[in-house]
Protein backbone atom coordinates (compact mmCIF):
# COMPACT_ATOMS: atom_id res chain seq x y z
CA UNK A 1 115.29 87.15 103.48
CA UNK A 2 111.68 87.77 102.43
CA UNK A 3 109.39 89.94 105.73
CA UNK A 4 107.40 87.06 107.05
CA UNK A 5 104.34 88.07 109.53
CA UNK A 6 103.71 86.20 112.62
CA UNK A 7 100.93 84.16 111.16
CA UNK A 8 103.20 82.97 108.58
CA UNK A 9 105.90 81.26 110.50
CA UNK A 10 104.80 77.66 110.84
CA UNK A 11 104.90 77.79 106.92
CA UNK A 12 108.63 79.45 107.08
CA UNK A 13 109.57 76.82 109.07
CA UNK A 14 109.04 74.10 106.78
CA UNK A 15 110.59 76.23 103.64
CA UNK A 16 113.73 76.41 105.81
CA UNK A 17 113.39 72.14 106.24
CA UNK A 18 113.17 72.38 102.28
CA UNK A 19 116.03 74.72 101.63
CA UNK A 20 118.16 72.56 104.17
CA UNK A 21 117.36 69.42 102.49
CA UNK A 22 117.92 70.57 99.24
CA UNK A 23 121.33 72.09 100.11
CA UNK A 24 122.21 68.84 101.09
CA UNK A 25 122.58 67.07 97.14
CA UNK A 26 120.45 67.49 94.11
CA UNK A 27 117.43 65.32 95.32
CA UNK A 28 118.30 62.53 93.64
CA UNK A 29 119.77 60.47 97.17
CA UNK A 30 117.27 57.97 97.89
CA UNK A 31 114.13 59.89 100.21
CA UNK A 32 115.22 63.09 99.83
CA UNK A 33 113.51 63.67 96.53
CA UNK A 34 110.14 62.48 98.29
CA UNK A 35 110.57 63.95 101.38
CA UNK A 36 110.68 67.46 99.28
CA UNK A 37 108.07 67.22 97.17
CA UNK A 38 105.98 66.11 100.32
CA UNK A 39 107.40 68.76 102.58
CA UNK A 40 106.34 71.23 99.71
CA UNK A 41 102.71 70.06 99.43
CA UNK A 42 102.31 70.46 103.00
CA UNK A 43 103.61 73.74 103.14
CA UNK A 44 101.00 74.97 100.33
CA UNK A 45 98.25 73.19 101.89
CA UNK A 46 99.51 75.14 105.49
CA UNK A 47 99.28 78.48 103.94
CA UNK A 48 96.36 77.69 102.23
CA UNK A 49 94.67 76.45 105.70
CA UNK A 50 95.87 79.77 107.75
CA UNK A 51 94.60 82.29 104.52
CA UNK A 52 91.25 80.74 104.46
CA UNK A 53 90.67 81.61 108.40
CA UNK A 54 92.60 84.78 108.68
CA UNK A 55 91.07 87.16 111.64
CA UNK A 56 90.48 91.15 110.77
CA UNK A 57 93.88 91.96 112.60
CA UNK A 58 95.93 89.79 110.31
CA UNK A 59 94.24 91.11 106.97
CA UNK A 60 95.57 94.43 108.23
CA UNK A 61 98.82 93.18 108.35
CA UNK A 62 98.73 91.98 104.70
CA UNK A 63 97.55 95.20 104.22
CA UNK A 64 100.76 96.72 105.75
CA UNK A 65 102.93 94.48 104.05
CA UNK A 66 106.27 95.90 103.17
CA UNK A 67 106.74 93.95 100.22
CA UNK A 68 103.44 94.67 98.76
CA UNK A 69 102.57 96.83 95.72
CA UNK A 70 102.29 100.44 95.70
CA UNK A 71 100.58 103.26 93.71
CA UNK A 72 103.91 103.45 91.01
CA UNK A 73 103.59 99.35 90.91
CA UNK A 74 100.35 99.59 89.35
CA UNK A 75 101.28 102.69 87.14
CA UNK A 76 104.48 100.92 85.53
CA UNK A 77 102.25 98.32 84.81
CA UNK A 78 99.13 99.57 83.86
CA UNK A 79 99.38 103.21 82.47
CA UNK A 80 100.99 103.80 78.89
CA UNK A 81 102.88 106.81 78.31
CA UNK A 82 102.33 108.32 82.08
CA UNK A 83 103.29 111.99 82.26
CA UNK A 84 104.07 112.75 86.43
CA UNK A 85 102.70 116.37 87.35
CA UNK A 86 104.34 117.82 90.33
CA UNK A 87 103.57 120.81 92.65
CA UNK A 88 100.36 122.31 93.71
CA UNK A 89 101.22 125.78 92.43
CA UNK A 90 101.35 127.45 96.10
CA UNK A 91 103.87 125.78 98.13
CA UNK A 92 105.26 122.50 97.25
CA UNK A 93 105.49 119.33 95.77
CA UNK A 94 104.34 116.76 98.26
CA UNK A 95 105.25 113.11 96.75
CA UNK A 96 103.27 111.25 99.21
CA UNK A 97 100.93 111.30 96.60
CA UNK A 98 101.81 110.61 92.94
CA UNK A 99 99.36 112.70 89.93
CA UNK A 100 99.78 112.32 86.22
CA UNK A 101 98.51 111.68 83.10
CA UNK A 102 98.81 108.61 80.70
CA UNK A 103 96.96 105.60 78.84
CA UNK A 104 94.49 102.73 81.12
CA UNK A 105 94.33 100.47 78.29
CA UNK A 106 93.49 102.38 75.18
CA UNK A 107 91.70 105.46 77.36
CA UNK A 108 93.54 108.59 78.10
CA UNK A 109 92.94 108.85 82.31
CA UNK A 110 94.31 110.99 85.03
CA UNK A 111 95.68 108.51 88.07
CA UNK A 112 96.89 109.69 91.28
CA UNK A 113 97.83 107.44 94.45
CA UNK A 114 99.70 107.51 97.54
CA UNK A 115 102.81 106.16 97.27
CA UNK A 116 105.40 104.90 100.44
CA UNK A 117 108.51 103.86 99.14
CA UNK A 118 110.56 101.04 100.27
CA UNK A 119 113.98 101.89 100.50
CA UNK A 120 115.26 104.21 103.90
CA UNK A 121 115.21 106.78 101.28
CA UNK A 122 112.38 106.64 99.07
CA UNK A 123 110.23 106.38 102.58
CA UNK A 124 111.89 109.79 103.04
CA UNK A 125 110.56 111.18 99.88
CA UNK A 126 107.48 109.62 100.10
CA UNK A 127 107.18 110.54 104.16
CA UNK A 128 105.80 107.12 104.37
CA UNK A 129 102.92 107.45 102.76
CA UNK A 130 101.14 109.99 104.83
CA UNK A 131 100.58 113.21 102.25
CA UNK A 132 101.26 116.70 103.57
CA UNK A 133 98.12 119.20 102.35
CA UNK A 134 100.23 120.34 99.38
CA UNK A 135 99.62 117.03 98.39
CA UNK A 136 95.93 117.15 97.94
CA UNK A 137 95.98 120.27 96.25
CA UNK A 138 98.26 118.71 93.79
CA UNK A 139 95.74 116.25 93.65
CA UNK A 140 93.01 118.81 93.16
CA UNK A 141 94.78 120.40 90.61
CA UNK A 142 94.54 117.50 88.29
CA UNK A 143 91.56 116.38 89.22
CA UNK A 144 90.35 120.00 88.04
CA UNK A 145 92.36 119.19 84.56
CA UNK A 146 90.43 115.65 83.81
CA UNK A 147 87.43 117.44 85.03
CA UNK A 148 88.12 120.36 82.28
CA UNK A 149 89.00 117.62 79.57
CA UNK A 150 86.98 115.10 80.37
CA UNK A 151 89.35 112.56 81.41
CA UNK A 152 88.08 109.68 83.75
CA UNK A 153 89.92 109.43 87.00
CA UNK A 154 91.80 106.71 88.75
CA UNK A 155 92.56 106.75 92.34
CA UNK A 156 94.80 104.41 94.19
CA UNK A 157 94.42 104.71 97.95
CA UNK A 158 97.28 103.54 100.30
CA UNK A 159 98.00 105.51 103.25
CA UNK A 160 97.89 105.47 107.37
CA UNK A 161 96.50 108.66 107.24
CA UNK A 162 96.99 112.36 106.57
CA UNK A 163 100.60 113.83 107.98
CA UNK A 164 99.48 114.98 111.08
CA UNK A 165 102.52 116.94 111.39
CA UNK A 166 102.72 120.42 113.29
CA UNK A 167 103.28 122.08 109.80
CA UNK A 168 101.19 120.36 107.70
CA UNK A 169 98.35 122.22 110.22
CA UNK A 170 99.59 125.07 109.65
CA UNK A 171 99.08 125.11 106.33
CA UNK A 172 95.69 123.82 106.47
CA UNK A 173 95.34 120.26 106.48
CA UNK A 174 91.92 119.41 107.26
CA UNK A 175 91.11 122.16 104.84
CA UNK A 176 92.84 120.74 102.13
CA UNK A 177 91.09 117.34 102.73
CA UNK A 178 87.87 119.00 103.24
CA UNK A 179 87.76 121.21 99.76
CA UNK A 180 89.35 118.03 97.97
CA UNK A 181 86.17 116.36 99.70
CA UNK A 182 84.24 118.88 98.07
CA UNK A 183 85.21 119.49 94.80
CA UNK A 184 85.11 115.71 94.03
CA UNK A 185 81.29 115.41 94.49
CA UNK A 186 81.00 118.02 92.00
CA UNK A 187 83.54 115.77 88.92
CA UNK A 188 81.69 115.20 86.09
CA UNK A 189 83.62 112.17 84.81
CA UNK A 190 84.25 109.09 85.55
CA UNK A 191 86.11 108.53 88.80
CA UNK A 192 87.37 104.87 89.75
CA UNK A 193 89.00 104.56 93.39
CA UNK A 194 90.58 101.42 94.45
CA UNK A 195 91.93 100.42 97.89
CA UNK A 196 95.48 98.47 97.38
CA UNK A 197 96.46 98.57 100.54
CA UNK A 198 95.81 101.06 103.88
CA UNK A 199 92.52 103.11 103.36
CA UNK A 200 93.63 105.54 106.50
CA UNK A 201 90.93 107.51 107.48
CA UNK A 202 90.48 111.01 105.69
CA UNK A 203 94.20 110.15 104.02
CA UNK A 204 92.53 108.05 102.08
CA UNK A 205 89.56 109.89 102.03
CA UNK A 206 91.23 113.35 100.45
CA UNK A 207 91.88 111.73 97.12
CA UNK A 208 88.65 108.53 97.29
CA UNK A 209 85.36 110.26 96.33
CA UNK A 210 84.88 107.59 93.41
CA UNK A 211 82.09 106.78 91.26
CA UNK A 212 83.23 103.27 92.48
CA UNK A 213 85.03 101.89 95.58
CA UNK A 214 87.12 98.97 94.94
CA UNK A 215 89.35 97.36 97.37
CA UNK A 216 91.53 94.26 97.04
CA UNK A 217 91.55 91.10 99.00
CA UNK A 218 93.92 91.73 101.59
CA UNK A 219 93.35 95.86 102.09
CA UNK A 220 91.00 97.25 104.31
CA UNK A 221 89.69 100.91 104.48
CA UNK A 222 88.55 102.92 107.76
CA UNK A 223 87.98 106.01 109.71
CA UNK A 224 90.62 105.53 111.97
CA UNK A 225 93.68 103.19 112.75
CA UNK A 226 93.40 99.79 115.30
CA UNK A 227 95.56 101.11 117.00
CA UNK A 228 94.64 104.46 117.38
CA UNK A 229 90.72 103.15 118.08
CA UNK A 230 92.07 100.79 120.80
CA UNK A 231 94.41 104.03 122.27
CA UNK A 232 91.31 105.82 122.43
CA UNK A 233 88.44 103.58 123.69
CA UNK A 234 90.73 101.12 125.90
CA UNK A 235 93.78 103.46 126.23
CA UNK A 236 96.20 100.14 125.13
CA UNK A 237 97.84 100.37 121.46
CA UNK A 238 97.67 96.77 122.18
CA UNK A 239 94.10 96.24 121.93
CA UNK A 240 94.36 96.77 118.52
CA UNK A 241 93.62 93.49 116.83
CA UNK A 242 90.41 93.83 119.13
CA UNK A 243 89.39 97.19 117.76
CA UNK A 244 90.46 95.84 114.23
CA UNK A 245 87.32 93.29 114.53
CA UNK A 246 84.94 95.63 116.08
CA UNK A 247 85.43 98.31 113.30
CA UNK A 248 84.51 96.07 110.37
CA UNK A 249 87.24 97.36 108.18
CA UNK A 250 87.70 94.26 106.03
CA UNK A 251 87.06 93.85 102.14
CA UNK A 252 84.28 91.45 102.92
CA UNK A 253 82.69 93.82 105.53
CA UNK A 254 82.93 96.60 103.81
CA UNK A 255 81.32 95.10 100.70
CA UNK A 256 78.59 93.70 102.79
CA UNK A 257 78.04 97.29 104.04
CA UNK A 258 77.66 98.48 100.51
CA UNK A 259 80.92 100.47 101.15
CA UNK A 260 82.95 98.80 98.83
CA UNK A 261 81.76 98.11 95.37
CA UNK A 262 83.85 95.02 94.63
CA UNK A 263 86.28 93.19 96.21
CA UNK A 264 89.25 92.54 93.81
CA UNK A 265 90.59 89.41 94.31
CA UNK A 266 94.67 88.98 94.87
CA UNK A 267 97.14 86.72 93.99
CA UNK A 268 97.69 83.25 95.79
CA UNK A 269 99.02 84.61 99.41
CA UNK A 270 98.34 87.77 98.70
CA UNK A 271 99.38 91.04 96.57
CA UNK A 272 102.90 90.62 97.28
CA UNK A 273 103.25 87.35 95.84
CA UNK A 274 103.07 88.26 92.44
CA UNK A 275 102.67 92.09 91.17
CA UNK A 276 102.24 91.56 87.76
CA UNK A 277 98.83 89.25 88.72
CA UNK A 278 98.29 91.42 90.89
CA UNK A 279 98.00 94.90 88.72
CA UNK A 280 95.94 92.46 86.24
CA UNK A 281 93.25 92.03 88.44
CA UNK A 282 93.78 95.41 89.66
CA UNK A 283 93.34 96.81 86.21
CA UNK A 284 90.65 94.00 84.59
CA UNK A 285 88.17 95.33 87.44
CA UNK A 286 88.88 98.93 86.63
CA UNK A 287 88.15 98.57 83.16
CA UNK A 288 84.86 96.74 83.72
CA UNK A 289 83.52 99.52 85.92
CA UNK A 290 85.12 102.28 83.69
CA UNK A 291 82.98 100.68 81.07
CA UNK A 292 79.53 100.69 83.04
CA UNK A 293 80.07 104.30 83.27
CA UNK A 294 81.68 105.90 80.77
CA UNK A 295 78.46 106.89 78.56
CA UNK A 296 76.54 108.39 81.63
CA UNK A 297 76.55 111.98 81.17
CA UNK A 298 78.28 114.47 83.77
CA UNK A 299 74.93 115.22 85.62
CA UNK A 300 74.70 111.26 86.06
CA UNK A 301 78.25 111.29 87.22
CA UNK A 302 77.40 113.79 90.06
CA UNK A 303 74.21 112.57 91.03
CA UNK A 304 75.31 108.74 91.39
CA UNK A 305 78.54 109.89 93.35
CA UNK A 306 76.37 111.76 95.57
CA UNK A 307 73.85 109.11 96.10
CA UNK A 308 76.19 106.28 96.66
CA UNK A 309 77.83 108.46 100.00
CA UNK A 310 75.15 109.88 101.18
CA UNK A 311 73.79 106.20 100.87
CA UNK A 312 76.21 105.34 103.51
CA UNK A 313 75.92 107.04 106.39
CA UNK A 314 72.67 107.94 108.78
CA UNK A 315 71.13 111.41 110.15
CA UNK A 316 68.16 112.43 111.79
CA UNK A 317 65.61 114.34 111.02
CA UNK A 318 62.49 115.11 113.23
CA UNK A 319 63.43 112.00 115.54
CA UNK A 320 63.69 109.54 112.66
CA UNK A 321 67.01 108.08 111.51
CA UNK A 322 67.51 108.12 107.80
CA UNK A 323 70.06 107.51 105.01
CA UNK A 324 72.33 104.47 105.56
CA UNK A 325 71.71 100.97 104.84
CA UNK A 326 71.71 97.50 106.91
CA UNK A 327 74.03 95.12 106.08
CA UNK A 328 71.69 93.05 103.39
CA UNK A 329 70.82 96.36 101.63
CA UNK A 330 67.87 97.17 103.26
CA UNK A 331 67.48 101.00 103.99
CA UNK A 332 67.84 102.28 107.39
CA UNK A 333 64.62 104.03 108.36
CA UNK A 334 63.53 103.86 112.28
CA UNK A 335 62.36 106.50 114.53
């Protein structure tokens, strides 16, 4: 049977109706044809009604969805002739994130994701999702060789965060994220990240300094978990679908924030539904903001990449807040 969230339920409920009626003959008994096809359009039109008015808390859920697409989804589908590069040269190959090489629709690219796995054993592999700091300095590695070559970049971020693992401190985890951090505001090519799913805090962070921030539908993208926000501010896991609203982590938040550069829109019911959809919207809103960019010259590049961050967030200087912007665009400017 197909994972079916909470929210989804009353909608289960009447598939199960369907599937027990049609068990029952062919539909051709008197009623039982008609009472399908109506039981069918009320289902649709239930799912339709609870999608249109879902809360932050059950957008992260979507987000979470075990069934949804990963990182290798949108490769198999998208990138011609990928080559997988492995290792970061000083310790190990960490294959929480995925790097390589390959074709985006006629243009040779470097692509690089987080990827979770859904069997017990590829989530072994994978450790879930949640990269080890071998993993960004495979990352780094190629991002150094699309740099050197002149390859655009393509960044698919899905992770709960950063291993925070006993060993993966000790062999410099915050550093790892922190040079990545670095080095990526200093790429002159084109660099494209998109959200597909979790956009966990400086997980995501490590391999998202993007010329563009895309994020589909149903992800959502923030400094720290729900649940970890509501552990910390009202010491209850619990709380978390409250912290989920009060941390504006939502496609349609974070593009009103200027975060989030476009919001790619998903399949019917989400990602989930339908992959291959799903990796054509995915890639048709790639390619339309590879193309915007892929004349500006490296010094562009930089400058825009730095702009658009530093665009983002607020500091103070001399008793006046600056940088940042409000939510309609104006810039943030008060002493």
């Amino acid at each position: 049977m197909a994972f079916v969230l909470e929210f989804e339920k009353p909608v289960v409920e009447i598939e199960e109706k369907i599937a027990e009626l049609t068990s029952l003959g062919d539909g051709s008994e008197a009623g039982i044809g008609d009472e399908i096809k109506a039981l069918e359009r009320k289902a649709k039109e239930l799912r339709r009604e609870i999608f249109a008015s879902l809360d932050p808390w059950q957008r992260i859920q979507l987000a979470r969805h075990p069934e949804r697409p990963y990182t290798l989804d949108y490769i198999n589908r998208l990138i011609e002739g990928w080559v997988e590069v492995h290792g970061d040269r000083a310790y190990a190959d960490d294959q929480a994130i995925v790097c390589g090489f390959g074709e985006f629709r006629g243009v040779p690219v470097a692509v690089m994701g987080h990827q979770k796995g859904r069997t017990a054993e590829e989530k072994v592999k994978h450790n879930y999702g949640s990269p080890h700091p071998e993993g960004y300095r495979k990352a780094l590695r190629v991002m150094k060789l699309a740099d050197r070559f002149g390859l655009p970049i393509i960044a698919f971020l899905d992770t709960a965060g950063a291993y925070p693992g006993i060993g993966a401190e000790e062999r410099g985890q915050a550093e790892a994220i922190a040079r990545n951090v670095e080095e990526m505001f200093s790429l002159g090519v084109p660099f494209i990240a998109v959200v597909i799913g979790e956009g966990g805090s400086g997980g995501a962070f490590g391999i998202g300094v993007g010329n563009r921030l895309l994020i589909q539908e149903y992800a959502y993208y923030s400094v720290i978990s729900p649940e970890g926000c509501a552990a910390i501010l009202w010491r209850d896991r619990a709380e978390a679908p409250r912290a989920a609203a009060a941390l504006r982590v939502t496609a349609d938040e974070l593009y009103a924030l200027k975060i989030a550069d476009e919001i790619v829109p998903e399949p019917e019911f989400g990602a989930h539904r339908d992959y291959d959809e799903a990796a054509k919207l995915v890639g048709d809103a790639v390619e339309r903001h590879l193309r915007e960019i892929m004349d500006v010259p490296p010094d562009g590049l930089i400058r825009g990449r730095r702009e658009k961050f530093l665009a983002m967030g607020e500091y103070v200087e001399g008793g006046t807040v600056k940088g940042g912007r409000f939510g309609d665009g104006r810039p943030l400017e008060t002493s």
